[in-house]
N, C-alpha and C. Protein backbone atom coordinates (compact mmCIF):
# COMPACT_ATOMS: atom_id res chain seq x y z
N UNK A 1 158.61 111.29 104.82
CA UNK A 1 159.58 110.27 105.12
C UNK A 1 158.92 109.06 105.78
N UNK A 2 158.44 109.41 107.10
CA UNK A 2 157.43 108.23 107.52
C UNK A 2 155.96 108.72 108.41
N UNK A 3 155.48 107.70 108.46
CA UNK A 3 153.97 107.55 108.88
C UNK A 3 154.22 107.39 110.63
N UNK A 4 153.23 108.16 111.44
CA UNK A 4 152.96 107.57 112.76
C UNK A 4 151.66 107.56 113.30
N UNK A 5 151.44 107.12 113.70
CA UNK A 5 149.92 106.72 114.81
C UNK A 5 149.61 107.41 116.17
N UNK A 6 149.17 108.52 116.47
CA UNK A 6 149.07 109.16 117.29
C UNK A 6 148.16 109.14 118.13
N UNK A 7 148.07 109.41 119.41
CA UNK A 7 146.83 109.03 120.79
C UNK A 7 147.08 110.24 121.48
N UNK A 8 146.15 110.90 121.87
CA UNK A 8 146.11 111.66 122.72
C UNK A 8 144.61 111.69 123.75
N UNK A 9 144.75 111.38 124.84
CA UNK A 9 143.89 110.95 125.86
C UNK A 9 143.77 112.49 127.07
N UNK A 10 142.64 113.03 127.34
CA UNK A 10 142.45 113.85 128.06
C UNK A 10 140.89 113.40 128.93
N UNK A 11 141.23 113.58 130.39
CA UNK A 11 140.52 113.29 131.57
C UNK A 11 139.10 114.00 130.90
N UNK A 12 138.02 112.76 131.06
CA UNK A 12 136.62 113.73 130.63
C UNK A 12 136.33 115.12 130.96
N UNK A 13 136.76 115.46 132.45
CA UNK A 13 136.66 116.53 132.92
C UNK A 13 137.43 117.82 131.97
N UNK A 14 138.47 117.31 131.35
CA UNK A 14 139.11 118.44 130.19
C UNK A 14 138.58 118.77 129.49
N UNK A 15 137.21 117.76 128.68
CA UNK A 15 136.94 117.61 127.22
C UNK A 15 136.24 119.12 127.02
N UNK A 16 136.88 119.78 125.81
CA UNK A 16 136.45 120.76 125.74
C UNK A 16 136.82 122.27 126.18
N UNK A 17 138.17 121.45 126.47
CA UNK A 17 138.76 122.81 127.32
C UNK A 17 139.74 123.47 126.94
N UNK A 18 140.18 122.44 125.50
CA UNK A 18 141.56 122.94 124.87
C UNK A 18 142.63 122.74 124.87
N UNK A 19 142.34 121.32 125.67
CA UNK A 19 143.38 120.41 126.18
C UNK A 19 144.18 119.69 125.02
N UNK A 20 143.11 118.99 124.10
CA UNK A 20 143.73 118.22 123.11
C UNK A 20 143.93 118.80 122.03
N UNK A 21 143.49 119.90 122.04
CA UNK A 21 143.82 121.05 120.27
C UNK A 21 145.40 121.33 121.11
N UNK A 22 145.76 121.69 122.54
CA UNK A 22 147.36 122.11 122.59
C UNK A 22 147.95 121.13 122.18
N UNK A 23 147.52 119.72 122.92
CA UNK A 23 148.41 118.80 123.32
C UNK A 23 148.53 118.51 121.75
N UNK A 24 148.06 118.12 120.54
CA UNK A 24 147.74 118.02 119.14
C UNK A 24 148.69 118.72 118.62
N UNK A 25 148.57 120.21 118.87
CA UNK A 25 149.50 120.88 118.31
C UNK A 25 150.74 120.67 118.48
N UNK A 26 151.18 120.68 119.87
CA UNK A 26 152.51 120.41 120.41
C UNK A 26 152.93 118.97 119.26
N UNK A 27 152.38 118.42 119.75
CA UNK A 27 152.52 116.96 119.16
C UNK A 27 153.28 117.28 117.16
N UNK A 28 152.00 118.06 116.44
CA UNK A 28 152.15 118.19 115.65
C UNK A 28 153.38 118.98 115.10
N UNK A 29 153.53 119.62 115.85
CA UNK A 29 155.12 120.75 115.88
C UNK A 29 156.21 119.68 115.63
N UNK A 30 156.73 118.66 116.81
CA UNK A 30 157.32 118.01 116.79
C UNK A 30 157.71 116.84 116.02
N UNK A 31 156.59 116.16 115.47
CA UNK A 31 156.46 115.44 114.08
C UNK A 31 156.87 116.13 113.10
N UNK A 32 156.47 117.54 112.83
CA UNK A 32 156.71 118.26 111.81
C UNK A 32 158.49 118.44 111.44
N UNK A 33 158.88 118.88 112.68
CA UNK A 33 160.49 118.95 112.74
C UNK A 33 160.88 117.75 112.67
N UNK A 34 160.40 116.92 112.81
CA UNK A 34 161.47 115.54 112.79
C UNK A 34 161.08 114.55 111.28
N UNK A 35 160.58 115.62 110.39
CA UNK A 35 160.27 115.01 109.03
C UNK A 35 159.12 113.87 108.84
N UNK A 36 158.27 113.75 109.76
CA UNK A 36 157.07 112.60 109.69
C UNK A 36 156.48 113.03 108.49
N UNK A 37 156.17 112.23 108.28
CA UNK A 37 155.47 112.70 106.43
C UNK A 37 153.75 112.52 106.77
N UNK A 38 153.20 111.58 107.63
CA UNK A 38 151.45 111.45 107.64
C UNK A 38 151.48 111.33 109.44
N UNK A 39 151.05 111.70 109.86
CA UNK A 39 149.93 111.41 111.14
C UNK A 39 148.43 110.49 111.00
N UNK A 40 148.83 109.46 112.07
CA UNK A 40 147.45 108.62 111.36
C UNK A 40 146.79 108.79 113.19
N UNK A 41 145.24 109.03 113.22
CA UNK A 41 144.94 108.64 114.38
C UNK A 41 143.48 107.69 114.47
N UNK A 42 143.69 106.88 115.06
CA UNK A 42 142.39 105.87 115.53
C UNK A 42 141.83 106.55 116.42
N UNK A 43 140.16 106.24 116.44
CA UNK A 43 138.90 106.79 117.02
C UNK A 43 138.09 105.74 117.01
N UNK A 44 137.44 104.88 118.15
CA UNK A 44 136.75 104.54 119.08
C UNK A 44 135.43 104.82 118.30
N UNK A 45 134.54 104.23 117.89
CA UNK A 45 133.11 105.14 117.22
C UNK A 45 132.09 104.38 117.85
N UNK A 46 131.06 105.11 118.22
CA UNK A 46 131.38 106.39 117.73
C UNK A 46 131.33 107.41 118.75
N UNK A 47 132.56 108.53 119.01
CA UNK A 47 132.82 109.45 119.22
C UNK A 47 132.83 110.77 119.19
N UNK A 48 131.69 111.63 118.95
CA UNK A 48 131.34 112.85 118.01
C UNK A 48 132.74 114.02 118.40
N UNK A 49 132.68 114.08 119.77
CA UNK A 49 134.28 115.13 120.65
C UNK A 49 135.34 114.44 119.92
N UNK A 50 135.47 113.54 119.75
CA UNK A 50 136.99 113.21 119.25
C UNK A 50 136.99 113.10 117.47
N UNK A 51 136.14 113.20 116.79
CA UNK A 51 135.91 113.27 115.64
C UNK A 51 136.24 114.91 115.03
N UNK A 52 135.41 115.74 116.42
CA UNK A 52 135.04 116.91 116.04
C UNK A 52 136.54 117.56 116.45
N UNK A 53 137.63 117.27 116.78
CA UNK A 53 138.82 117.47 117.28
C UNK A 53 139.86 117.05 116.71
N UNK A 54 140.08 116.01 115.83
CA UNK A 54 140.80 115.50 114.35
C UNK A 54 140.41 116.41 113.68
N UNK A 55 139.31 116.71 113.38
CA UNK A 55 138.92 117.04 111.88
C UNK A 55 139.20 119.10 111.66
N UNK A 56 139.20 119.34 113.37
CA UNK A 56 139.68 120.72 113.38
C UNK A 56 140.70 120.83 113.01
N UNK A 57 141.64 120.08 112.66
CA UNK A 57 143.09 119.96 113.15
C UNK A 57 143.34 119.48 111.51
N UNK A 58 142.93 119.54 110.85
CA UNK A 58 142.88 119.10 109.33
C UNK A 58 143.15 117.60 109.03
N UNK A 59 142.25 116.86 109.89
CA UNK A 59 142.86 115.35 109.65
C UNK A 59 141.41 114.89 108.93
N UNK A 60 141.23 114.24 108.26
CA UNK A 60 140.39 113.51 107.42
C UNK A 60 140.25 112.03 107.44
N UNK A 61 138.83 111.73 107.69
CA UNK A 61 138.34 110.21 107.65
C UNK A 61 138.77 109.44 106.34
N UNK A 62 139.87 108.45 106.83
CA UNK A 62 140.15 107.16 105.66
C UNK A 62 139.97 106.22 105.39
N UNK A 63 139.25 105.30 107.20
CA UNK A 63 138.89 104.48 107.09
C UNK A 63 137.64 104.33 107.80
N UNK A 64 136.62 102.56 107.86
CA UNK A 64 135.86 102.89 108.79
C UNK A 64 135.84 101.42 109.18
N UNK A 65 136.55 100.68 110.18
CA UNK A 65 136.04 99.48 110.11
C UNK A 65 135.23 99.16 111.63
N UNK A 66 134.32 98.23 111.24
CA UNK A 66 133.37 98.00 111.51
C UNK A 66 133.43 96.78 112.39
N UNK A 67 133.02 96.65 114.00
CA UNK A 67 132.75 95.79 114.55
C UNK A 67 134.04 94.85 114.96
N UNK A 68 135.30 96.01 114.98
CA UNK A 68 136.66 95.28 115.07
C UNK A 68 137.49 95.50 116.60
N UNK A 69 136.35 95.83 117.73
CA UNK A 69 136.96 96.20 118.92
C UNK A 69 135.51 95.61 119.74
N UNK A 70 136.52 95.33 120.76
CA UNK A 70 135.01 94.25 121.75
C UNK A 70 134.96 95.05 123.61
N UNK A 71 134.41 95.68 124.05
CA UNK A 71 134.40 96.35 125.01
C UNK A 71 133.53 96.82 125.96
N UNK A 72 133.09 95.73 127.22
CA UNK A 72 131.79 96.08 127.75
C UNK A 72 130.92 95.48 127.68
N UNK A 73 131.28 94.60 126.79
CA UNK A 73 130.35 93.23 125.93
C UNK A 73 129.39 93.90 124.96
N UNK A 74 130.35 94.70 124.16
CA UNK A 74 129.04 95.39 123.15
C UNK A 74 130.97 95.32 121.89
N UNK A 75 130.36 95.56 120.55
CA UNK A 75 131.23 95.25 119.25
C UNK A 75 131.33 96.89 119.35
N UNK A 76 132.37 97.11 119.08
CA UNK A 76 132.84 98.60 118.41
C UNK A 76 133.44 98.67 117.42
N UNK A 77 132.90 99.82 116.69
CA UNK A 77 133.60 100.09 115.08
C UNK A 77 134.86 101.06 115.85
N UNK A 78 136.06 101.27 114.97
CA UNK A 78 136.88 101.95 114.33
C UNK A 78 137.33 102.75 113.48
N UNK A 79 137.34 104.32 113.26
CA UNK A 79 137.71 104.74 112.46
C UNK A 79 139.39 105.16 112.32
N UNK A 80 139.71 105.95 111.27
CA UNK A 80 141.03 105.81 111.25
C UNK A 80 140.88 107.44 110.58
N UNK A 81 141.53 108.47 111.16
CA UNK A 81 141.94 110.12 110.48
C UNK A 81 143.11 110.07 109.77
N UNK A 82 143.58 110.93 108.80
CA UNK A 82 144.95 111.22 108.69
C UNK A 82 145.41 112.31 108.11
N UNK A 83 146.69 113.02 108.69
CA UNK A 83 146.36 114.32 107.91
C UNK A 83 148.08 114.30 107.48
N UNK A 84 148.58 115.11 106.44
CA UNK A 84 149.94 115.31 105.76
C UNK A 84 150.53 116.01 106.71
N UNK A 85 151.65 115.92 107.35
CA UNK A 85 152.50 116.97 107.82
C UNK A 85 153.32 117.66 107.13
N UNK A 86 153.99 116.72 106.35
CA UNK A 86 155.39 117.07 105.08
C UNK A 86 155.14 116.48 104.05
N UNK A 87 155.36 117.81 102.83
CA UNK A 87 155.01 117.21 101.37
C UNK A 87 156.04 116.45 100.80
C-alpha cells in the first residue's frame, strides 16, 4: 500500500547488543500490521555495523549516492536499503 523511511538510532555503547535487531523487529511487526508495503532505510557510509544490521534483517542495497551529506568538514556518501513487508 505504501512506502516508509525508517531510523533507528542506538547509544554506541548498545552497538552490538541486540538493541537494533529488537527495536527493527518491533518496528517491523508494526508496519507489517498496518499494511506498509516497502521499508526504506538510509545509512551514513560508510558504516560496516549498520550495513551489517539492514542486511540481517533482509533489507537490500538500492542505492548509493555519493558525496550528498557534509559533516565535520569531510563529504559523505549515502546509501539507501529496502526490504518488502507486504506483497
Amino acid at each position: 500500500r505504501y512506502s516508509v523511511e525508517t531510523t533507528v538510532y542506538v547509544s554506541r555503547t548498545a552497538v552490538a547488543n541486540g538493541w537494533g535487531t529488537s527495536l527493527y523487529n518491533a518496528l517491523f511487526t508494526e508496519l507489517r500490521n498496518n499494511s506498509i508495503h516497502v521499508a526504506i532505510g538510509g545509512i551514513t557510509l560508510p558504516n560496516p555495523a549498520s550495513i551489517a544490521l539492514h542486511e540481517k534483517l533482509g533489507m537490500t542495497k538500492v542505492a548509493h549516492f555519493k558525496e550528498v551529506g557534509y559533516k565535520f568538514g569531510k563529504w559523505l556518501d549515502v546509501g539507501y536499503w529496502q526490504v518488502q513487508l507486504n506483497p
